[in-house]
PDB file of N, CA and C in Angstrom:
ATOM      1  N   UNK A   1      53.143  23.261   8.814  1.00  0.00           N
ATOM      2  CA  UNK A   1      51.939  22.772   9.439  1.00  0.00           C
ATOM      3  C   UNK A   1      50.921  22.431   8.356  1.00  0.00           C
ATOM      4  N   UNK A   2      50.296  21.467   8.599  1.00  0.00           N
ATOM      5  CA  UNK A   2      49.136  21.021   7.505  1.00  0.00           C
ATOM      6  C   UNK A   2      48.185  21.587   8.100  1.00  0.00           C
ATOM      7  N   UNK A   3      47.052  21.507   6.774  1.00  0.00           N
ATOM      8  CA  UNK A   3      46.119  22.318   7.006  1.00  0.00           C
ATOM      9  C   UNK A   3      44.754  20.765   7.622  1.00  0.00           C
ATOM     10  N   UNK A   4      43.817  21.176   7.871  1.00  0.00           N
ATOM     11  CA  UNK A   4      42.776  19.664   8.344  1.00  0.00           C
ATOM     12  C   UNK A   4      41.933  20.107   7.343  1.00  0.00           C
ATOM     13  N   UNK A   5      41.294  18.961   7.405  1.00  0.00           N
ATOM     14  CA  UNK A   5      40.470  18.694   5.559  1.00  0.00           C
ATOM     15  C   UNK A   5      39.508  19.848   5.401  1.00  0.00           C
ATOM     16  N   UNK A   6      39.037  20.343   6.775  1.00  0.00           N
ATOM     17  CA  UNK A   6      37.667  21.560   6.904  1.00  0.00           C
ATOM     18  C   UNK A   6      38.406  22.695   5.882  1.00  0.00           C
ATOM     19  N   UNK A   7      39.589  22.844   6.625  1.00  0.00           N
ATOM     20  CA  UNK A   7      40.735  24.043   5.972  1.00  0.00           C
ATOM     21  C   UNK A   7      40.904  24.260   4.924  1.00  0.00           C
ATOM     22  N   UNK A   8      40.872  22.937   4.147  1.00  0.00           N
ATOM     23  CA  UNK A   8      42.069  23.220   2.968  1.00  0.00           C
ATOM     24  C   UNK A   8      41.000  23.952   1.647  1.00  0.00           C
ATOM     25  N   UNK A   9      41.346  24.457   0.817  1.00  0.00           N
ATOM     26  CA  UNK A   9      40.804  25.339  -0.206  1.00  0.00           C
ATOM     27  C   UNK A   9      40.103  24.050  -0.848  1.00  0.00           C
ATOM     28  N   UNK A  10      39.037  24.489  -1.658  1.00  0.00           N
ATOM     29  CA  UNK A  10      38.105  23.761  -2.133  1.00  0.00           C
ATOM     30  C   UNK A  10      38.662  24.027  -3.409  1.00  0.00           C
ATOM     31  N   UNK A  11      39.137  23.788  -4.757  1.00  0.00           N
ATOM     32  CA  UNK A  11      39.707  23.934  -6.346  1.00  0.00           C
ATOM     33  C   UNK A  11      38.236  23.276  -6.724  1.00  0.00           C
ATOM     34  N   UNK A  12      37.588  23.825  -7.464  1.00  0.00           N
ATOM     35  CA  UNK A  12      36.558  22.583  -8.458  1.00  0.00           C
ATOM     36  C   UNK A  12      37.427  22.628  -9.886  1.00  0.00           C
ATOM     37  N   UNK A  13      37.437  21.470 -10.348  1.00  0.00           N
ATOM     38  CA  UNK A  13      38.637  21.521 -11.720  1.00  0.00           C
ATOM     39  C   UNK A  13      37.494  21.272 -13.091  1.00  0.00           C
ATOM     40  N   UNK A  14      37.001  21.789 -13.622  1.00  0.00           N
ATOM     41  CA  UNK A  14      36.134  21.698 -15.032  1.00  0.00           C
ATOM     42  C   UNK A  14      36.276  20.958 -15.818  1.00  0.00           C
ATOM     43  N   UNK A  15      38.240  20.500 -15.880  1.00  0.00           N
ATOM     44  CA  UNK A  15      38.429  19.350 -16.748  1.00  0.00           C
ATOM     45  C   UNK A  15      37.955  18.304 -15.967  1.00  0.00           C
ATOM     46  N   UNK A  16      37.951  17.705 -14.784  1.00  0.00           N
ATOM     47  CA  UNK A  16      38.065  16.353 -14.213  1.00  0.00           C
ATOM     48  C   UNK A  16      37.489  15.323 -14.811  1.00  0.00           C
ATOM     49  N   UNK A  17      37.917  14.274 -14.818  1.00  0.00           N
ATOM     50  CA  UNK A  17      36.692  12.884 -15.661  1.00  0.00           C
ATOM     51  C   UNK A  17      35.310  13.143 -15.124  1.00  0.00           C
ATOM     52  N   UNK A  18      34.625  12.592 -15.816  1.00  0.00           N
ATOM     53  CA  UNK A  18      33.469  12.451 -15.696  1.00  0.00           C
ATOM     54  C   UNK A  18      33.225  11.155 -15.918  1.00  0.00           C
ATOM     55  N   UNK A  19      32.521  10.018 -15.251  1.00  0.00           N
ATOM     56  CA  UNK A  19      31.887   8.679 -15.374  1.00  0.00           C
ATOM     57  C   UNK A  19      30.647   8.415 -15.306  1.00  0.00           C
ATOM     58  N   UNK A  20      30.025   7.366 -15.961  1.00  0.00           N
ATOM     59  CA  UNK A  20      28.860   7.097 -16.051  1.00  0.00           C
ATOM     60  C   UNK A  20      28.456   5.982 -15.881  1.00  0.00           C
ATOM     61  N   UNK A  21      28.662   5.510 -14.605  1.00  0.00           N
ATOM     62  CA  UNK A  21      28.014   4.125 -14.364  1.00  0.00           C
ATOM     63  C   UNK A  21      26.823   3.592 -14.327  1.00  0.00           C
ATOM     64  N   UNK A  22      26.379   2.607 -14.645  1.00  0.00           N
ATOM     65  CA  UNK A  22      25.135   1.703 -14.743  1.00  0.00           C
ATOM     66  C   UNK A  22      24.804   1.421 -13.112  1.00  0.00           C
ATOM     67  N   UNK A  23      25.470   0.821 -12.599  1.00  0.00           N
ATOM     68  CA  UNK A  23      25.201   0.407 -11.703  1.00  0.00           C
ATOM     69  C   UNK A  23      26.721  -0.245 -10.581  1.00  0.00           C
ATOM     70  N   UNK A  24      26.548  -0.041  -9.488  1.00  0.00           N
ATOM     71  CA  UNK A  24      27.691  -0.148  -8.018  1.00  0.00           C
ATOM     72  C   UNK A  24      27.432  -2.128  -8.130  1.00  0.00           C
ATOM     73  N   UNK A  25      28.356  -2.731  -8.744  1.00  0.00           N
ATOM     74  CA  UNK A  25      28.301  -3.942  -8.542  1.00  0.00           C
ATOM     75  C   UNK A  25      28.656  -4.734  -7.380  1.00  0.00           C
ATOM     76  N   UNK A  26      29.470  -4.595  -7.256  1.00  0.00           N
ATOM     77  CA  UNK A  26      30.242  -4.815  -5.349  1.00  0.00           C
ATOM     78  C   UNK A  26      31.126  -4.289  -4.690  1.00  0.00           C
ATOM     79  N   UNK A  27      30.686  -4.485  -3.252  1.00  0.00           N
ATOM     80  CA  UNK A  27      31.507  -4.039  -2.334  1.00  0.00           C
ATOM     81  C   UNK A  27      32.617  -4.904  -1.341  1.00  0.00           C
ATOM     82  N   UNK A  28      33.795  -4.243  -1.047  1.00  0.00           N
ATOM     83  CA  UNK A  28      34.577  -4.371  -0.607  1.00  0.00           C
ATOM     84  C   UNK A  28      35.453  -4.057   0.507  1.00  0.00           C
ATOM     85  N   UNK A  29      35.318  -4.852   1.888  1.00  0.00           N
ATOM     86  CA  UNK A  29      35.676  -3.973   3.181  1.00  0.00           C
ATOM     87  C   UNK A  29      37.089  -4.475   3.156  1.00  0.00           C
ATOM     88  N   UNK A  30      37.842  -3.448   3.541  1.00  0.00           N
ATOM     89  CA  UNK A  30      39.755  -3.960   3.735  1.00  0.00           C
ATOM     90  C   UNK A  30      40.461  -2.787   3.827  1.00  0.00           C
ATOM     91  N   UNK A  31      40.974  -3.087   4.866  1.00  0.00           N
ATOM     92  CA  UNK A  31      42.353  -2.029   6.167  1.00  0.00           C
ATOM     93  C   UNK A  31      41.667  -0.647   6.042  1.00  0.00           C
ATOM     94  N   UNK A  32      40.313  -1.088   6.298  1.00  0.00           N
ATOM     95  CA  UNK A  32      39.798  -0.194   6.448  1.00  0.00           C
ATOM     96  C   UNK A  32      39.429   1.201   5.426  1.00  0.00           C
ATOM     97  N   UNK A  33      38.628   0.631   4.404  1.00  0.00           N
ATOM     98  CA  UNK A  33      38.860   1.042   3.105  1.00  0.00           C
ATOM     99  C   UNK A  33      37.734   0.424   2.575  1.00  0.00           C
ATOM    100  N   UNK A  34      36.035   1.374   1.837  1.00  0.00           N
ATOM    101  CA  UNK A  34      35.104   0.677   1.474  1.00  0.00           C
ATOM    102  C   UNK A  34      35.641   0.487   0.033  1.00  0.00           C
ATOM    103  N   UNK A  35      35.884  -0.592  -1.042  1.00  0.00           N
ATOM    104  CA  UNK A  35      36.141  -0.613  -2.085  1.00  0.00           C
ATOM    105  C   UNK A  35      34.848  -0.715  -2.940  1.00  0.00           C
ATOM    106  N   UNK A  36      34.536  -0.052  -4.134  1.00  0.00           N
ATOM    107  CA  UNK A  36      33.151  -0.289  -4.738  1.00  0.00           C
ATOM    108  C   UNK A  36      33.833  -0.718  -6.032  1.00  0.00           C
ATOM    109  N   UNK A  37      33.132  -1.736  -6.822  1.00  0.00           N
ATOM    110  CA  UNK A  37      32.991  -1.487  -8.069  1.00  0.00           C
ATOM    111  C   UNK A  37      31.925  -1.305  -8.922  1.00  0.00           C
ATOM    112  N   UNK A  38      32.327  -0.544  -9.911  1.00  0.00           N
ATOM    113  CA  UNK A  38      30.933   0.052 -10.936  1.00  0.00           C
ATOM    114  C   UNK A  38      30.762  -0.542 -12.261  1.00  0.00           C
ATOM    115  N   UNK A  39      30.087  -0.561 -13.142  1.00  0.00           N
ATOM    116  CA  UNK A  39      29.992  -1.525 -14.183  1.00  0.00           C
ATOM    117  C   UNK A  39      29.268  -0.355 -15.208  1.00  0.00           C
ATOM    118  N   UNK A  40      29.203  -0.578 -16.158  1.00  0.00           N
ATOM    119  CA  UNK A  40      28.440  -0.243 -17.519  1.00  0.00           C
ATOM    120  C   UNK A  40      27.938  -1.375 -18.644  1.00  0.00           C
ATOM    121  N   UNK A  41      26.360  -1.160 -19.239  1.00  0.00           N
ATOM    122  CA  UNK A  41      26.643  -2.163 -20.021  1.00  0.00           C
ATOM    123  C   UNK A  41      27.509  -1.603 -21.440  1.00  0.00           C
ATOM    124  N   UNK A  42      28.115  -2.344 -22.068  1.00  0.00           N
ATOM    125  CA  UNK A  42      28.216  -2.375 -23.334  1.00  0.00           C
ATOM    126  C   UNK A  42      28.099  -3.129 -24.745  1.00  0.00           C
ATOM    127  N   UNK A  43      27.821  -2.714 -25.495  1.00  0.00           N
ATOM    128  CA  UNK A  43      27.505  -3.543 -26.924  1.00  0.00           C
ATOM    129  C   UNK A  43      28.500  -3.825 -27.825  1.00  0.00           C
ATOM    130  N   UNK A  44      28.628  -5.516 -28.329  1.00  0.00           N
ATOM    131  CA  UNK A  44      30.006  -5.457 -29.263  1.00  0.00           C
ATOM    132  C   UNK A  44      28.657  -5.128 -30.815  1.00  0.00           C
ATOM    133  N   UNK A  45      29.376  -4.300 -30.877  1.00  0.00           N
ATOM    134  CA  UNK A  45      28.687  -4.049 -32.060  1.00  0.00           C
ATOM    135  C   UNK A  45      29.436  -5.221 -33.450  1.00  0.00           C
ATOM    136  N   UNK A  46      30.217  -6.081 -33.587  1.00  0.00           N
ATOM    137  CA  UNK A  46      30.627  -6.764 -34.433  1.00  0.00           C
ATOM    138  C   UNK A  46      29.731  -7.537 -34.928  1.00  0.00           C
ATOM    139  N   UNK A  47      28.680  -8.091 -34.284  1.00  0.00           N
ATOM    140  CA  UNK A  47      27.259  -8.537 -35.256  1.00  0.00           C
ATOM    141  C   UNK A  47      25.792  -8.348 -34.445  1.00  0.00           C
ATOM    142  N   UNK A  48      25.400  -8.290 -35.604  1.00  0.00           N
ATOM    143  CA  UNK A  48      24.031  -7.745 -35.151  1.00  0.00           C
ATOM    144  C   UNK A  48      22.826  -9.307 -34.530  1.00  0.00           C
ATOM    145  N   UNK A  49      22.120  -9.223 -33.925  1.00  0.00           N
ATOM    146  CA  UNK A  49      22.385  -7.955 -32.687  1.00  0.00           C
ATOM    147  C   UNK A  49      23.398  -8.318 -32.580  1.00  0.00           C
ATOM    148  N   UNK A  50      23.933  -7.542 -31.425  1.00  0.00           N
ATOM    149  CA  UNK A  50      25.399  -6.905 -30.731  1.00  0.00           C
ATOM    150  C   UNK A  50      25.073  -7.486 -28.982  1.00  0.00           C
ATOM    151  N   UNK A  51      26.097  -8.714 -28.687  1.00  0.00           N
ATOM    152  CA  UNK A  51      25.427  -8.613 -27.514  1.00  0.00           C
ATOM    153  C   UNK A  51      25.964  -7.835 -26.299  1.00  0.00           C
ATOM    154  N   UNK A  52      25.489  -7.932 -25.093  1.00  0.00           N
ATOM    155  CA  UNK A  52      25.323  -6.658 -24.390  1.00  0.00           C
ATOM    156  C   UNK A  52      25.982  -7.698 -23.137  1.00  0.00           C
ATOM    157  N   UNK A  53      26.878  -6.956 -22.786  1.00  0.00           N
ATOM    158  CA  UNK A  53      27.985  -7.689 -21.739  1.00  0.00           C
ATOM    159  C   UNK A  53      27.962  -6.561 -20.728  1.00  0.00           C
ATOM    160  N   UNK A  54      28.200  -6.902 -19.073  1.00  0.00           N
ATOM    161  CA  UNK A  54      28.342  -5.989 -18.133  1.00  0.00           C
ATOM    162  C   UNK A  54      30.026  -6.059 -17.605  1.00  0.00           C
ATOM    163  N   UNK A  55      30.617  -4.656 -18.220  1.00  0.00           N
ATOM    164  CA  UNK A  55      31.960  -4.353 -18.080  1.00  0.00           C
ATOM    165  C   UNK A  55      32.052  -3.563 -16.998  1.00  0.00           C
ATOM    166  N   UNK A  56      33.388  -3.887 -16.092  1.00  0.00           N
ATOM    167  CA  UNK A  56      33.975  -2.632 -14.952  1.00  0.00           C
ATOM    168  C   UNK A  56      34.296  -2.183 -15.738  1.00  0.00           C
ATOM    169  N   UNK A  57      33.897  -0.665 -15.442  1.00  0.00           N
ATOM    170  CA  UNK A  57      34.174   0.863 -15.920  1.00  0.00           C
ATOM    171  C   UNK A  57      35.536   1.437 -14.691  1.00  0.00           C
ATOM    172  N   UNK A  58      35.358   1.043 -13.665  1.00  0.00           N
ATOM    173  CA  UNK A  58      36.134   1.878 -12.722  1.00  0.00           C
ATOM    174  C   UNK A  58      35.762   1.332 -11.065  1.00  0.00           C
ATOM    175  N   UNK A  59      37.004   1.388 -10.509  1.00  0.00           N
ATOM    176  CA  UNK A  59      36.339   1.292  -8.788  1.00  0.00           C
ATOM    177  C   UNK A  59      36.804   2.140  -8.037  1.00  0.00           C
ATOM    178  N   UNK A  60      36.166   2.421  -7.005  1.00  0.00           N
ATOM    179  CA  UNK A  60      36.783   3.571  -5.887  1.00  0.00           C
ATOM    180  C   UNK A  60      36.395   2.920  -4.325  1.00  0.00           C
ATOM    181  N   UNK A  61      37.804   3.705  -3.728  1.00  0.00           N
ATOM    182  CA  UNK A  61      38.059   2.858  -2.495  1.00  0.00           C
ATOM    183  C   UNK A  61      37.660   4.286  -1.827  1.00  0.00           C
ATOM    184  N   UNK A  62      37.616   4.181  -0.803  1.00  0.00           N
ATOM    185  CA  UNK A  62      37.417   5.313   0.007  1.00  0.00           C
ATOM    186  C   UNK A  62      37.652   5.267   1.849  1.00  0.00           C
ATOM    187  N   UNK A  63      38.274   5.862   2.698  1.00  0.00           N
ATOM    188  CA  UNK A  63      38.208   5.227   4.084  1.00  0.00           C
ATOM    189  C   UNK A  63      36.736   5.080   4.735  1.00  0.00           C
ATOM    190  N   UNK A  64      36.980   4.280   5.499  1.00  0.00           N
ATOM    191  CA  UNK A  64      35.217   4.202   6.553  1.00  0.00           C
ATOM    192  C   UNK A  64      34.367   5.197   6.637  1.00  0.00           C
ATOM    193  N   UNK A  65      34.814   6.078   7.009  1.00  0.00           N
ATOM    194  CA  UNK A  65      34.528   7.366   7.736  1.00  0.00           C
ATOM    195  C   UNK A  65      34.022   8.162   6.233  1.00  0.00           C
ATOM    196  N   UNK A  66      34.436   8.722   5.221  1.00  0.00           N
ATOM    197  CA  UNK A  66      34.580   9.331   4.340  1.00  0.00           C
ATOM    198  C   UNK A  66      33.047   8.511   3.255  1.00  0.00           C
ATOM    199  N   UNK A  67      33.268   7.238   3.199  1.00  0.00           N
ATOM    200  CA  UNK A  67      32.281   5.751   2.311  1.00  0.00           C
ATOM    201  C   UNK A  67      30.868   6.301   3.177  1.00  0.00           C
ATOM    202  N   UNK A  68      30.880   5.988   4.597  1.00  0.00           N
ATOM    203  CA  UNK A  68      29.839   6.475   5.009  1.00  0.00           C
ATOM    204  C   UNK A  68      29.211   8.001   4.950  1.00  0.00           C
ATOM    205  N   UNK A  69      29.781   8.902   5.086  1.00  0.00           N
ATOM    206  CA  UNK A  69      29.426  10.290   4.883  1.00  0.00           C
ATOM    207  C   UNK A  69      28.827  10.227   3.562  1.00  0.00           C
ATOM    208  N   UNK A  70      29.284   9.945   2.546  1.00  0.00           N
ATOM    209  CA  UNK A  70      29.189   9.804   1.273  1.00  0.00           C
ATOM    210  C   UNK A  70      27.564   9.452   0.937  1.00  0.00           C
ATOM    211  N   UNK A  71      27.602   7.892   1.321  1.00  0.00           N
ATOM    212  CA  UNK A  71      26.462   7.745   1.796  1.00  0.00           C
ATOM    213  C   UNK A  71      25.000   8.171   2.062  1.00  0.00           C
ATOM    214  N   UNK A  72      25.408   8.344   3.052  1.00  0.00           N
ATOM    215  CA  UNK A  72      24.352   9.483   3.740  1.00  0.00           C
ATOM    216  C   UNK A  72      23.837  10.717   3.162  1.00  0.00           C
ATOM    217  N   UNK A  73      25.100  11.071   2.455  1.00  0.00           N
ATOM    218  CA  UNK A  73      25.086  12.256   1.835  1.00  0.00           C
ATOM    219  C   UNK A  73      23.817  12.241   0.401  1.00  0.00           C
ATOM    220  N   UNK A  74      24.133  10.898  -0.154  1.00  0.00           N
ATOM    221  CA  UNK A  74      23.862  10.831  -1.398  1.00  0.00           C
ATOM    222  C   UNK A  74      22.405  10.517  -0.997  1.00  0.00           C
ATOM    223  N   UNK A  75      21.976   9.417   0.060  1.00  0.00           N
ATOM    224  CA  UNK A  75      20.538   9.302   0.304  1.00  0.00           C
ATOM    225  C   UNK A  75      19.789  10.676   0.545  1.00  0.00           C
ATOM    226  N   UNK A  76      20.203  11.421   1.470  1.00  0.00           N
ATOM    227  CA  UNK A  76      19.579  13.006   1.605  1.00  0.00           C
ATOM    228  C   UNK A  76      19.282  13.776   0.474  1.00  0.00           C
ATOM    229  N   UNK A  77      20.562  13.728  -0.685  1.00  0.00           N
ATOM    230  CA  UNK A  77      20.602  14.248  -1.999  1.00  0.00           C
ATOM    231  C   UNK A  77      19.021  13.627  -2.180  1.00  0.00           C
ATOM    232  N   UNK A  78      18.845  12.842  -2.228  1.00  0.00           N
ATOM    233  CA  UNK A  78      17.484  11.566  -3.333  1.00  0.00           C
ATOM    234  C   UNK A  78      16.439  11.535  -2.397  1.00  0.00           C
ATOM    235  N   UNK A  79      16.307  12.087  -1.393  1.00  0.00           N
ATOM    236  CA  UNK A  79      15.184  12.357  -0.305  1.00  0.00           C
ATOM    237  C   UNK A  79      14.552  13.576  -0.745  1.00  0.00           C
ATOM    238  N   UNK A  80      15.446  15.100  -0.872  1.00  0.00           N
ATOM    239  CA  UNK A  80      15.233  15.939  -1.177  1.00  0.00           C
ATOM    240  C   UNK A  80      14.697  16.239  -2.159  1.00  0.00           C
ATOM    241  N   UNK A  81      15.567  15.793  -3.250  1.00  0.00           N
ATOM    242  CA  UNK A  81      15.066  15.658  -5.066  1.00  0.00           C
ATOM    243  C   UNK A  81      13.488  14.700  -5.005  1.00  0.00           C
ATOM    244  N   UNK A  82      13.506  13.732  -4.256  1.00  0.00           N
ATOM    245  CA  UNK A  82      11.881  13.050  -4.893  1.00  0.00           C
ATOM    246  C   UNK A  82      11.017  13.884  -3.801  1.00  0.00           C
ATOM    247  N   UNK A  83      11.294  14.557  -2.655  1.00  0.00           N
ATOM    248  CA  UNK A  83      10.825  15.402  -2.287  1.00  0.00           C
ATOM    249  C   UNK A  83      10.491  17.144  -2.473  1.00  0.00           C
ATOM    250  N   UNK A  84      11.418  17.565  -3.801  1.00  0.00           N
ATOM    251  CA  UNK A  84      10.851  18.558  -4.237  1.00  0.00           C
ATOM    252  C   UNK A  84       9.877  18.049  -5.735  1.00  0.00           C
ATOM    253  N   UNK A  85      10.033  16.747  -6.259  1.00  0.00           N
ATOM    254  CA  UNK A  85       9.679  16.264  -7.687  1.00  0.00           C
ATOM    255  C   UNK A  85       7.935  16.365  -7.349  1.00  0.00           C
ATOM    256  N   UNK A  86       8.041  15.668  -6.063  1.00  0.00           N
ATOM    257  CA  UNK A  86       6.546  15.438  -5.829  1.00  0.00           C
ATOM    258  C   UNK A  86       5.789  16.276  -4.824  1.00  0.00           C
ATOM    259  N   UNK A  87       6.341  17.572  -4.526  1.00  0.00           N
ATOM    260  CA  UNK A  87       5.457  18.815  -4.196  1.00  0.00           C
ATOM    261  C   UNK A  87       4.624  19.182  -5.554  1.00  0.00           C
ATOM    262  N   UNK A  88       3.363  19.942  -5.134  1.00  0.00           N
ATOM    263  CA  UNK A  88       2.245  20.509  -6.083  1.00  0.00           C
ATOM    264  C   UNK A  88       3.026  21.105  -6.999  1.00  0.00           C
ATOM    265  N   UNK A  89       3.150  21.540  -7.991  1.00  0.00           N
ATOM    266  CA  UNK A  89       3.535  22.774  -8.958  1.00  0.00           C
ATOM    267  C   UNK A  89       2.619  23.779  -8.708  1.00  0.00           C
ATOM    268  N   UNK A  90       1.886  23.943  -8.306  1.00  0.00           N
ATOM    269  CA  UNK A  90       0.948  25.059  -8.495  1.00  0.00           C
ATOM    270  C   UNK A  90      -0.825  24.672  -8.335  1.00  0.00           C
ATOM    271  N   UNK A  91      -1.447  26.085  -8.512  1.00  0.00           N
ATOM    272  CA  UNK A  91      -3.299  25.465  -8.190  1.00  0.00           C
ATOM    273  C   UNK A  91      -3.631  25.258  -9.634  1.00  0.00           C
ATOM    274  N   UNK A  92      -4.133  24.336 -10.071  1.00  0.00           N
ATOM    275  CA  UNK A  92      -4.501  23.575 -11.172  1.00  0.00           C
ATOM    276  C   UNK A  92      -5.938  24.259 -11.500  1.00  0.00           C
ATOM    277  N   UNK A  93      -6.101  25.222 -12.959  1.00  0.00           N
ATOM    278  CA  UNK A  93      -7.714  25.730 -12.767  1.00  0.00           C
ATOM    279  C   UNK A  93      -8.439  24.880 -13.924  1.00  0.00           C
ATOM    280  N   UNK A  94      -9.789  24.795 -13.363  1.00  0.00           N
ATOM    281  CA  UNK A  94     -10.354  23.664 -13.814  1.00  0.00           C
ATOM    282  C   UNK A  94     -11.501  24.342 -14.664  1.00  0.00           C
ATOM    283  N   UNK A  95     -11.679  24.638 -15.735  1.00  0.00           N
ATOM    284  CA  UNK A  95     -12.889  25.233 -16.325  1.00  0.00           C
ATOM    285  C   UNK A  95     -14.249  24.451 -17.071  1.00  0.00           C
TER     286      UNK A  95
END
């Protein structure tokens, strides 16, 4: 019997890649599957200046259901964060 996604053990892996994208260049709807691609700039450093070209780094597909959660997820993340950035720190004394 399989387990359903709520179920299954959570592993966090320490090695996993890590990426650093610039920016989500486009999107992609198909068989039901959001496809993104991500970009970075980079510099040919072979002469100076070095010019600065926008390379795919990587894309990720994801199903409907999963693209949207994601989503959502990530706007709440950035609701929260500029919503704790821009609470008071404290009473400010003024002498």
């Amino acid at each position: 019997m399989s387990k359903d996604k709520n179920e299954a053990e959570f592993i966090d892996d320490p090695h996993a890649p890590e990426v650093f994208a610039d920016a989500a260049t486009g999107f992609f709807h198909f068989n039901g599957n959001i496809r993104t691609t991500f970009e970075s700039l980079r510099v040919d450093h072979s002469t100076a200046p070095g010019p600065v070209h926008r390379v795919v780094i990587g894309r990720l597909n994801m199903p409907v259901p999963a693209a949207e959660a994601f989503a959502r997820g990530l706007l709440d993340f950035i609701e929260t964060q500029r919503a704790a950035n821009s609470a008071p720190q404290g009473n400010a004394t003024i002498q």
